[in-house]
N, C-alpha and C. Protein backbone atom coordinates (compact mmCIF):
# COMPACT_ATOMS: atom_id res chain seq x y z
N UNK A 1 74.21 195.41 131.97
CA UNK A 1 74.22 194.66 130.73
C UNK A 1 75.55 194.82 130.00
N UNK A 2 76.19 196.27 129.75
CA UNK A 2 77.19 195.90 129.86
C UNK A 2 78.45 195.69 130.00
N UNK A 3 78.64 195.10 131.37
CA UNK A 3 79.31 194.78 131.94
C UNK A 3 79.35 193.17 131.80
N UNK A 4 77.63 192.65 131.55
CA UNK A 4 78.05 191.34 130.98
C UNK A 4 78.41 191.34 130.07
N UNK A 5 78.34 192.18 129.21
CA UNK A 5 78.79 191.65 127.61
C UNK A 5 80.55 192.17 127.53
N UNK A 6 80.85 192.94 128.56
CA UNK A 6 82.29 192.80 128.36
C UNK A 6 82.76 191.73 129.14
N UNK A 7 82.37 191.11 130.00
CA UNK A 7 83.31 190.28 130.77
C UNK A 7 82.97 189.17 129.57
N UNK A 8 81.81 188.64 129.14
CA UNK A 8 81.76 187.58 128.56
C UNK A 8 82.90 187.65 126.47
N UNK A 9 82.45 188.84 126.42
CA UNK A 9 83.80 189.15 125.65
C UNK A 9 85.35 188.60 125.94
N UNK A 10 85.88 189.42 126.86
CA UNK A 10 87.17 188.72 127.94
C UNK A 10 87.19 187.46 127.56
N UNK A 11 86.04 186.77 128.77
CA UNK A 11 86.15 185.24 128.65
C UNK A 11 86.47 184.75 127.50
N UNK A 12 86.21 184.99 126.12
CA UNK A 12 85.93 184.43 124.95
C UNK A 12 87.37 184.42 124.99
N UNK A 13 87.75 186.23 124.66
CA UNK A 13 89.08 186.23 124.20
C UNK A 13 90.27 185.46 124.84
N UNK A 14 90.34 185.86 126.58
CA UNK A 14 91.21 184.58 127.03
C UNK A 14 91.00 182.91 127.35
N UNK A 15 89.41 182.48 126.66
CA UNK A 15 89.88 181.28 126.64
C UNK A 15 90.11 180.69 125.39
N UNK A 16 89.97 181.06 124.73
CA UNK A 16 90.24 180.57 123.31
C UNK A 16 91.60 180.63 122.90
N UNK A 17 92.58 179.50 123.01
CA UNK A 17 93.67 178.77 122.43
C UNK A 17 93.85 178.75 121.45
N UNK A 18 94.68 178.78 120.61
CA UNK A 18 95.12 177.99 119.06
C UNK A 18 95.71 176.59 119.74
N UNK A 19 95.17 175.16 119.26
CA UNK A 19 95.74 174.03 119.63
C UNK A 19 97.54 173.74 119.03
N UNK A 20 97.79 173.42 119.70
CA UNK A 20 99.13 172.59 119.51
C UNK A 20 99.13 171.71 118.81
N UNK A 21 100.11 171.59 117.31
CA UNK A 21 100.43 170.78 116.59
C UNK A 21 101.20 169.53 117.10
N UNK A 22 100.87 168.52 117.49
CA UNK A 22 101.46 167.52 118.20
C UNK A 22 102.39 166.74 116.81
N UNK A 23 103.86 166.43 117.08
CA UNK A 23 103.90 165.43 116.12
C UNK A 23 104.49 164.19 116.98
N UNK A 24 104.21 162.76 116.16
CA UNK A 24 104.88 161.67 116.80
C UNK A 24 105.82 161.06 116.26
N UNK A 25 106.74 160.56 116.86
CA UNK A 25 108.03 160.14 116.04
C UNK A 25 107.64 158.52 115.79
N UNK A 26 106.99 158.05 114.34
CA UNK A 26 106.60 156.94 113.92
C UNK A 26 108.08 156.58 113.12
N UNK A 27 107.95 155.33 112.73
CA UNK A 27 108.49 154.86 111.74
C UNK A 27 107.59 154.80 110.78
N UNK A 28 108.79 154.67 109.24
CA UNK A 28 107.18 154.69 107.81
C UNK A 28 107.22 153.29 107.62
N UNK A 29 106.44 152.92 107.55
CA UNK A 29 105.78 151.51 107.20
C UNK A 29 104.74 150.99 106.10
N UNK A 30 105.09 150.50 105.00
CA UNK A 30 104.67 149.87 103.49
C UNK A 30 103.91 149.10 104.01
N UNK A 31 102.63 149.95 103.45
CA UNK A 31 101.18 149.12 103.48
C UNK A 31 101.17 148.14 102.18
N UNK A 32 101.07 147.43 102.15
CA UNK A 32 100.51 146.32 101.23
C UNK A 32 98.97 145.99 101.30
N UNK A 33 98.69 145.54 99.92
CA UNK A 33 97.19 145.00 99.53
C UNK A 33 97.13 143.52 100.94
N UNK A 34 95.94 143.93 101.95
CA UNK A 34 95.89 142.56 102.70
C UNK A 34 95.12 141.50 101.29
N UNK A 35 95.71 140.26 101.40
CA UNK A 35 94.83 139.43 100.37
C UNK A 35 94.22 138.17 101.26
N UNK A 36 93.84 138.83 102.66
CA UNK A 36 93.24 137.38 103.58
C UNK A 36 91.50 137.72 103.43
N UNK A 37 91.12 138.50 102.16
CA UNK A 37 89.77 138.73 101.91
C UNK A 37 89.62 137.26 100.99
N UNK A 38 90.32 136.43 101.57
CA UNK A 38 90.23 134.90 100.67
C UNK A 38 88.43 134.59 100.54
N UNK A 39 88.03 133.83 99.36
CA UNK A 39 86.60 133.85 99.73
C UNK A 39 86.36 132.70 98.53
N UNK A 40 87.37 131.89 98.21
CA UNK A 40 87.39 130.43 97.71
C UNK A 40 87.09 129.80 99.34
N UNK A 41 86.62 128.54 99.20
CA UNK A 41 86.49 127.79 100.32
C UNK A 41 87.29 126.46 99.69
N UNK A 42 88.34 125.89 100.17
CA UNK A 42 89.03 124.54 99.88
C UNK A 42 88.11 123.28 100.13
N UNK A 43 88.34 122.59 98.41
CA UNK A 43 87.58 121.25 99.23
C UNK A 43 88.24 120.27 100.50
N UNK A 44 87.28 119.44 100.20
CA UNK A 44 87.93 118.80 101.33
C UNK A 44 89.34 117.94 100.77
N UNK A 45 89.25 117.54 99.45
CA UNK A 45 90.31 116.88 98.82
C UNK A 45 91.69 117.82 98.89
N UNK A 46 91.16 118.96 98.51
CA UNK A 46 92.23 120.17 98.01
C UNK A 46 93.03 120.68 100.02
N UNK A 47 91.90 120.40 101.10
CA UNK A 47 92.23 120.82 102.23
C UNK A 47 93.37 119.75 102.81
N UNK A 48 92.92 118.42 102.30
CA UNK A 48 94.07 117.34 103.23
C UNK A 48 95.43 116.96 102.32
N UNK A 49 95.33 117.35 100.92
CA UNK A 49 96.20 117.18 99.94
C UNK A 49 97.20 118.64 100.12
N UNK A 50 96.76 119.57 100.46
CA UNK A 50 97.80 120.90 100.83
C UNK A 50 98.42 120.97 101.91
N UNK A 51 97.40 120.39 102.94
CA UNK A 51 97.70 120.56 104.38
C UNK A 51 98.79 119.68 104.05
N UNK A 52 98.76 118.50 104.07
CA UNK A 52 100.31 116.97 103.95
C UNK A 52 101.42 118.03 103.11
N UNK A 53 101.30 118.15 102.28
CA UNK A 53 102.23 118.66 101.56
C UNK A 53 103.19 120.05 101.89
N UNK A 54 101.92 120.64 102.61
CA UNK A 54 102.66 121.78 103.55
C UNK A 54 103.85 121.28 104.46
N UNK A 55 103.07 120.16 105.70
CA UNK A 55 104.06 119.63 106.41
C UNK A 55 105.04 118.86 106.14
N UNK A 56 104.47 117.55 104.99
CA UNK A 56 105.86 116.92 104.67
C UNK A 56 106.55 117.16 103.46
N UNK A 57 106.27 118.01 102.67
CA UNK A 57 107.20 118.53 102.02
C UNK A 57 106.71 117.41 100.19
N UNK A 58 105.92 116.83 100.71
CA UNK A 58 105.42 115.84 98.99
C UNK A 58 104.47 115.89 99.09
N UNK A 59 103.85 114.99 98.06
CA UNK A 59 102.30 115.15 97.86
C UNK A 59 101.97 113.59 98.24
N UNK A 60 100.96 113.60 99.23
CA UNK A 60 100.01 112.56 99.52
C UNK A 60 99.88 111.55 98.47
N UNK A 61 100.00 110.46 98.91
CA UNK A 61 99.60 109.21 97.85
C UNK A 61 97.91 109.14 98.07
N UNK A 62 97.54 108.60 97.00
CA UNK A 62 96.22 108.53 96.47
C UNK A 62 95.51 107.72 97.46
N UNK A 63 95.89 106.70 97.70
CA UNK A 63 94.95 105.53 98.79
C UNK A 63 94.46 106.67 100.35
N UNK A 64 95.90 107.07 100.53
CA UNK A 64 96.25 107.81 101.96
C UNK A 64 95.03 109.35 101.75
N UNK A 65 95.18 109.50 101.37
CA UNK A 65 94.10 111.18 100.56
C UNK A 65 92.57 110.57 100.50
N UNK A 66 92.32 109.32 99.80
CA UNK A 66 90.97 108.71 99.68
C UNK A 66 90.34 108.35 101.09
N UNK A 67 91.51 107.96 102.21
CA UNK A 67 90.73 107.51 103.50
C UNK A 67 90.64 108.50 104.09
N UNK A 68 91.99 109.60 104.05
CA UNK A 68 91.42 110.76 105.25
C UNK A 68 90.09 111.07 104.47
N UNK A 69 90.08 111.57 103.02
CA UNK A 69 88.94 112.22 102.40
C UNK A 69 87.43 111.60 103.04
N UNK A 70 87.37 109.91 103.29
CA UNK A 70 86.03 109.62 103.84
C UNK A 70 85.80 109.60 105.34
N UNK A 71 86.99 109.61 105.88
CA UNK A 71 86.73 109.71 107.30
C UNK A 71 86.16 111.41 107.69
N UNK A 72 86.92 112.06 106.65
CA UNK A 72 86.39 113.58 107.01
C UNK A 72 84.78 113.71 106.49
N UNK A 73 84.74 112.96 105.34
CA UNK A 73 83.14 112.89 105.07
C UNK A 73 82.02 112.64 105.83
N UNK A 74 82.87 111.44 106.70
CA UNK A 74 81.97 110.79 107.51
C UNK A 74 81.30 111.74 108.75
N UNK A 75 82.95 112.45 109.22
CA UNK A 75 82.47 113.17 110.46
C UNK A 75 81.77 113.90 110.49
N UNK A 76 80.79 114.34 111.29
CA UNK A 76 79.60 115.95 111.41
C UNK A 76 80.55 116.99 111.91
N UNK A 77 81.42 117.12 112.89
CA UNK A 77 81.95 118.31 113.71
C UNK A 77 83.35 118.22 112.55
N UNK A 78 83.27 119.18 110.92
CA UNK A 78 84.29 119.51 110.37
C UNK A 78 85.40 120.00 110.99
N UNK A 79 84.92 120.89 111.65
CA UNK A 79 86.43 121.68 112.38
C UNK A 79 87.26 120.80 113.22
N UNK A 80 86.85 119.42 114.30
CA UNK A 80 87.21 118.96 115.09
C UNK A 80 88.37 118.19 114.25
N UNK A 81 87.64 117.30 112.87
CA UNK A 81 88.44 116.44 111.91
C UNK A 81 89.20 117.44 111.31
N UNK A 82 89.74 118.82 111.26
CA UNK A 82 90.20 119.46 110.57
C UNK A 82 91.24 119.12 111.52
N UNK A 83 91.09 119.23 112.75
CA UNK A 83 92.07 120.13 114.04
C UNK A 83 92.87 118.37 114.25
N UNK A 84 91.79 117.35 114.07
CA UNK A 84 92.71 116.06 114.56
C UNK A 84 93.41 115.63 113.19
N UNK A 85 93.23 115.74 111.54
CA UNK A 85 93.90 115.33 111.16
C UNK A 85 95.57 116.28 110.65
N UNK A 86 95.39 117.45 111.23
CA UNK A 86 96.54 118.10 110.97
C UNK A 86 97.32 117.80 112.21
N UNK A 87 96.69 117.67 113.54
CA UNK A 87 97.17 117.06 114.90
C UNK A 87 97.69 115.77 114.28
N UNK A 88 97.58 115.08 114.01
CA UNK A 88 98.13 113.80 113.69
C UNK A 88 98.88 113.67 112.40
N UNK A 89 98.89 114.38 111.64
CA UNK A 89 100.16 115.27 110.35
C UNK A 89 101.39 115.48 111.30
N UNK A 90 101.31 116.17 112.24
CA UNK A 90 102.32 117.11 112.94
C UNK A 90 102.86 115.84 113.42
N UNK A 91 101.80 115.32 114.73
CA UNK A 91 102.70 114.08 115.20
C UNK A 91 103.94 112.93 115.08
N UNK A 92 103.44 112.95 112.98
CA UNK A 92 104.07 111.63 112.39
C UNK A 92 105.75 112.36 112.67
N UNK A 93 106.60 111.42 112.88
CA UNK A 93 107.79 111.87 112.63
C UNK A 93 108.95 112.16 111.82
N UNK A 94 108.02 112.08 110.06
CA UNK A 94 108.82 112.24 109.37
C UNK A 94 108.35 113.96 108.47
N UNK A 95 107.78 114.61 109.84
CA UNK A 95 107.45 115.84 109.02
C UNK A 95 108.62 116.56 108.80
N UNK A 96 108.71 117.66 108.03
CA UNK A 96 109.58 118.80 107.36
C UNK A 96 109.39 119.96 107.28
N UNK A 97 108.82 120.49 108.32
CA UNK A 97 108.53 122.08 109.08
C UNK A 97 109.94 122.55 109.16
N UNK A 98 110.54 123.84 109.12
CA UNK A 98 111.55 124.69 109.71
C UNK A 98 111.44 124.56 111.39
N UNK A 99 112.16 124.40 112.15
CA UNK A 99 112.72 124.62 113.65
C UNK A 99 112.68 125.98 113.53
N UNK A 100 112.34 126.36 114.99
CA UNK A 100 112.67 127.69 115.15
C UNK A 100 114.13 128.27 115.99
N UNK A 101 114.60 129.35 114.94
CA UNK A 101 116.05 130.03 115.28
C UNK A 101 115.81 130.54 116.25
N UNK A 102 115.75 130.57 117.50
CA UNK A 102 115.77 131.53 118.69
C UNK A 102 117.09 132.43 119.04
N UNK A 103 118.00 132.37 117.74
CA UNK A 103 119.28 133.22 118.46
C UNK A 103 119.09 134.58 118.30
N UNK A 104 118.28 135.12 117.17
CA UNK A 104 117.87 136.92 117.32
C UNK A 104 116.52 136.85 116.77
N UNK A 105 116.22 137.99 116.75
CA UNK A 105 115.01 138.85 116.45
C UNK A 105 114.47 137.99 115.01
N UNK A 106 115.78 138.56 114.39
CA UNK A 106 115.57 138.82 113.00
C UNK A 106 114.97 137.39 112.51
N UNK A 107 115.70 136.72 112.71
CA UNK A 107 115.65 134.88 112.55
C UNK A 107 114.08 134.85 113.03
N UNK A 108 113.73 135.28 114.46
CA UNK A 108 111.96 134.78 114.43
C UNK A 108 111.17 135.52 113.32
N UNK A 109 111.97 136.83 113.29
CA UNK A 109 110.38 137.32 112.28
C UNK A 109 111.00 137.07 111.08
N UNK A 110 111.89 136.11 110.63
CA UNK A 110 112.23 135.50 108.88
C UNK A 110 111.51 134.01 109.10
N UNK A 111 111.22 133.43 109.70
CA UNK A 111 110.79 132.25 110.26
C UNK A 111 108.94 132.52 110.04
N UNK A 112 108.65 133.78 111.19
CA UNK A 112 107.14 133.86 110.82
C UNK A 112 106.62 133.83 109.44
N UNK A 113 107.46 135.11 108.96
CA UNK A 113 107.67 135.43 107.42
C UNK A 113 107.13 134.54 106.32
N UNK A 114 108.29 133.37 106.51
CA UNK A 114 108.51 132.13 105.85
C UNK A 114 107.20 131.47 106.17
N UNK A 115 106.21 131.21 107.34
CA UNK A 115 105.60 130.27 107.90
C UNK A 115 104.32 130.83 106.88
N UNK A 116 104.11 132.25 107.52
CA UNK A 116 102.78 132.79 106.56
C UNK A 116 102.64 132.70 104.76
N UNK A 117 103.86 133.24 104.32
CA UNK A 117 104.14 132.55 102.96
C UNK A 117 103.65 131.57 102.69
N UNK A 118 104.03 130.35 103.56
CA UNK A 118 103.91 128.87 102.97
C UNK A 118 102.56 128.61 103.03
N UNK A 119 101.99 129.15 104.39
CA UNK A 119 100.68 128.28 104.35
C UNK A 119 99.28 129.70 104.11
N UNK A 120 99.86 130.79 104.14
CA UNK A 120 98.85 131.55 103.46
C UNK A 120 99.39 132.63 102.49
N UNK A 121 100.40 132.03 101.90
CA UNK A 121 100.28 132.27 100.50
C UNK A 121 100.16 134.41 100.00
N UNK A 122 100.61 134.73 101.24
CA UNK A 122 101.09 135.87 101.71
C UNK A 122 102.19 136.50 102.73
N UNK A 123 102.42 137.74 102.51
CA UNK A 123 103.52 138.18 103.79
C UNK A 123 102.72 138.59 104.82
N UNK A 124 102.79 138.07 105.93
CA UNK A 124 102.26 138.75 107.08
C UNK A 124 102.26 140.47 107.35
N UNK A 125 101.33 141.01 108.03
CA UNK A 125 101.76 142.34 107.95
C UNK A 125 102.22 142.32 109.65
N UNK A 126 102.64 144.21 109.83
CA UNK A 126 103.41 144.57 110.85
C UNK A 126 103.00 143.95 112.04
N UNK A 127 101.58 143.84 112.63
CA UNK A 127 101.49 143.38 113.76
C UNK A 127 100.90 141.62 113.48
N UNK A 128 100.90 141.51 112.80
CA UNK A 128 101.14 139.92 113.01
C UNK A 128 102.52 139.69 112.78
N UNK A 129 103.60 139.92 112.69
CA UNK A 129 105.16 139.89 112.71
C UNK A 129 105.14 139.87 114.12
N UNK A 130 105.09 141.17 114.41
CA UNK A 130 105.24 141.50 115.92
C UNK A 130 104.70 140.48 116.90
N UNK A 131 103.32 140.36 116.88
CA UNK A 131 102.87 139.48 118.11
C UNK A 131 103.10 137.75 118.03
N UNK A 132 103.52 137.22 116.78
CA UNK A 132 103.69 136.06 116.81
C UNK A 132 105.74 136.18 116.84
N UNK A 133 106.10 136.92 116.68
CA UNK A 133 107.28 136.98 117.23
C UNK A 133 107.58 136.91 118.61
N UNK A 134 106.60 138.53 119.30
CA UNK A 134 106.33 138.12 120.35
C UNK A 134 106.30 136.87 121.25
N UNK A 135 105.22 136.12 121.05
CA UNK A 135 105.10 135.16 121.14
C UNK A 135 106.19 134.20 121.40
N UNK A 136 107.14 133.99 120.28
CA UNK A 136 108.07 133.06 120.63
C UNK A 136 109.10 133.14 121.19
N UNK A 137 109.60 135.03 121.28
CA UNK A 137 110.61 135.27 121.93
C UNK A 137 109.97 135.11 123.53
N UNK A 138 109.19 135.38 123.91
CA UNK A 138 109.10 135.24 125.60
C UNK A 138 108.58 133.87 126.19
N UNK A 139 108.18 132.80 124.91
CA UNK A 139 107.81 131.49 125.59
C UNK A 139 108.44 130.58 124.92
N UNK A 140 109.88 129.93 125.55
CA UNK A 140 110.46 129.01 124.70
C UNK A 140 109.91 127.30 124.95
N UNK A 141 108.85 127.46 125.34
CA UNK A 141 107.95 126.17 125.28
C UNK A 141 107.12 126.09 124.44
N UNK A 142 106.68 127.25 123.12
CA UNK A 142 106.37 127.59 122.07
C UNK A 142 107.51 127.09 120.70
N UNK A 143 106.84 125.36 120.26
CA UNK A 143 107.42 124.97 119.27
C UNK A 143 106.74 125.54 118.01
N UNK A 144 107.71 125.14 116.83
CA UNK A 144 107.03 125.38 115.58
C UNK A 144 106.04 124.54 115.20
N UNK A 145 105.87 123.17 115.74
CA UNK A 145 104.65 122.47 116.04
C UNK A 145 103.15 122.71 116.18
N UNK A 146 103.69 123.64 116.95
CA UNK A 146 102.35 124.42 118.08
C UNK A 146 101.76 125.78 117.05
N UNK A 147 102.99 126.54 116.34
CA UNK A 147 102.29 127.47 115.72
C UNK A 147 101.83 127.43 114.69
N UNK A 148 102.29 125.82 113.85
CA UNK A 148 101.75 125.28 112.57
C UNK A 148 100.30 124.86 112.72
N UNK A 149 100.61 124.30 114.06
CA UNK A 149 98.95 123.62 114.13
C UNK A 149 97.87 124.84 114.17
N UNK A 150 97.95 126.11 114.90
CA UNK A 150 97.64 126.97 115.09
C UNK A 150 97.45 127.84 113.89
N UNK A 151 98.15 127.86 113.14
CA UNK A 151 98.03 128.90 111.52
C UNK A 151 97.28 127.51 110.79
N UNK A 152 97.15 126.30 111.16
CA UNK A 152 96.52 125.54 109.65
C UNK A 152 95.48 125.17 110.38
N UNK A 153 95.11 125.39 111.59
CA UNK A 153 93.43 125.20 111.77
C UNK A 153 92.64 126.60 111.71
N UNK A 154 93.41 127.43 112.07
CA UNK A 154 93.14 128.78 111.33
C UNK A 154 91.61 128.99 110.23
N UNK A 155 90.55 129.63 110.41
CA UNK A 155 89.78 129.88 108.77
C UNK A 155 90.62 130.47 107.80
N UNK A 156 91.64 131.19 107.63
CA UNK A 156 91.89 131.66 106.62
C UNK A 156 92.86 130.28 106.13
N UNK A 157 93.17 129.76 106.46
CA UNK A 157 93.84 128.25 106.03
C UNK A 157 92.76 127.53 105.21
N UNK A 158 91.48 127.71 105.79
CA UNK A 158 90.69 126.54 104.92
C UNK A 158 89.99 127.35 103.29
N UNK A 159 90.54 128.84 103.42
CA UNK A 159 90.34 129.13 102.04
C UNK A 159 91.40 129.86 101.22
N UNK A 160 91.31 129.87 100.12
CA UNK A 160 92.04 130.75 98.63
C UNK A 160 91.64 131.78 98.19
């Protein structure tokens, strides 16, 4: 007996470690308030009158706002009329989106920057910088077209 109670002593004493303080070499990074806890819902007037104005840079004439407004009324599948009338915003050729700078870094993530600003009315945080930068630095078949349509059919696009 003991002989168990010294070996199991032993054991204790040589297996028991003090752990290693690990540190990692981060960068510091400024958290900001996220404000995509949006939880206004846009009407439909307020959705096709922002959306135009986002892309072309003015505000919708009244006749033009009254027909998208009933055709979107009309439709049952909202999201589809969301996705075709900003698809057909983009199309026209007198829109006024920023091009994208592909000559450095910096230029895509002042570009994302700029994009989230405009249409959500916030700064993007660290990893949405990153992966939609991402994004454009490794696929230059990735227009600003493509990522407008993509951030304004978005849910957090359809609210405030």
């Amino acid at each position: 007996m003991r002989k168990l109670l010294f070996i199991f002593c032993f054991l204790v004493v040589v297996s028991c470690k003090k752990e290693k303080d690990v540190t990692y070499q981060l960068d510091d990074v400024t958290i900001e308030n996220n404000t995509a806890n949006k939880d206004h819902l846009k009407t439909t007037t307020e959705f096709i009158s922002i959306a135009y104005s986002d892309i072309f840079g003015t505000v919708i004439s009244t006749n033009k706002l009254a027909d998208l407004t009933k055709i979107y009324k009309a439709f049952g599948d909202k999201k589809l009329i969301e996705q075709m009338v900003i698809k057909n915003f983009l199309n026209e050729p007198s829109i006024q989106i920023p091009q994208i700078d592909r000559s450095s870094i910096s230029t895509i993530n002042n570009f994302v920057q700029n994009m989230y600003i405009k249409l959500y009315n916030r700064t993007p945080d660290e990893y949405e910088i990153w992966f939609l930068s991402n994004m454009i630095e490794n696929d230059s078949d990735l227009t600003s077209e493509l990522i407008y349509f993509s951030l304004m059919t978005a849910n957090e696009y359809r609210y405030y």
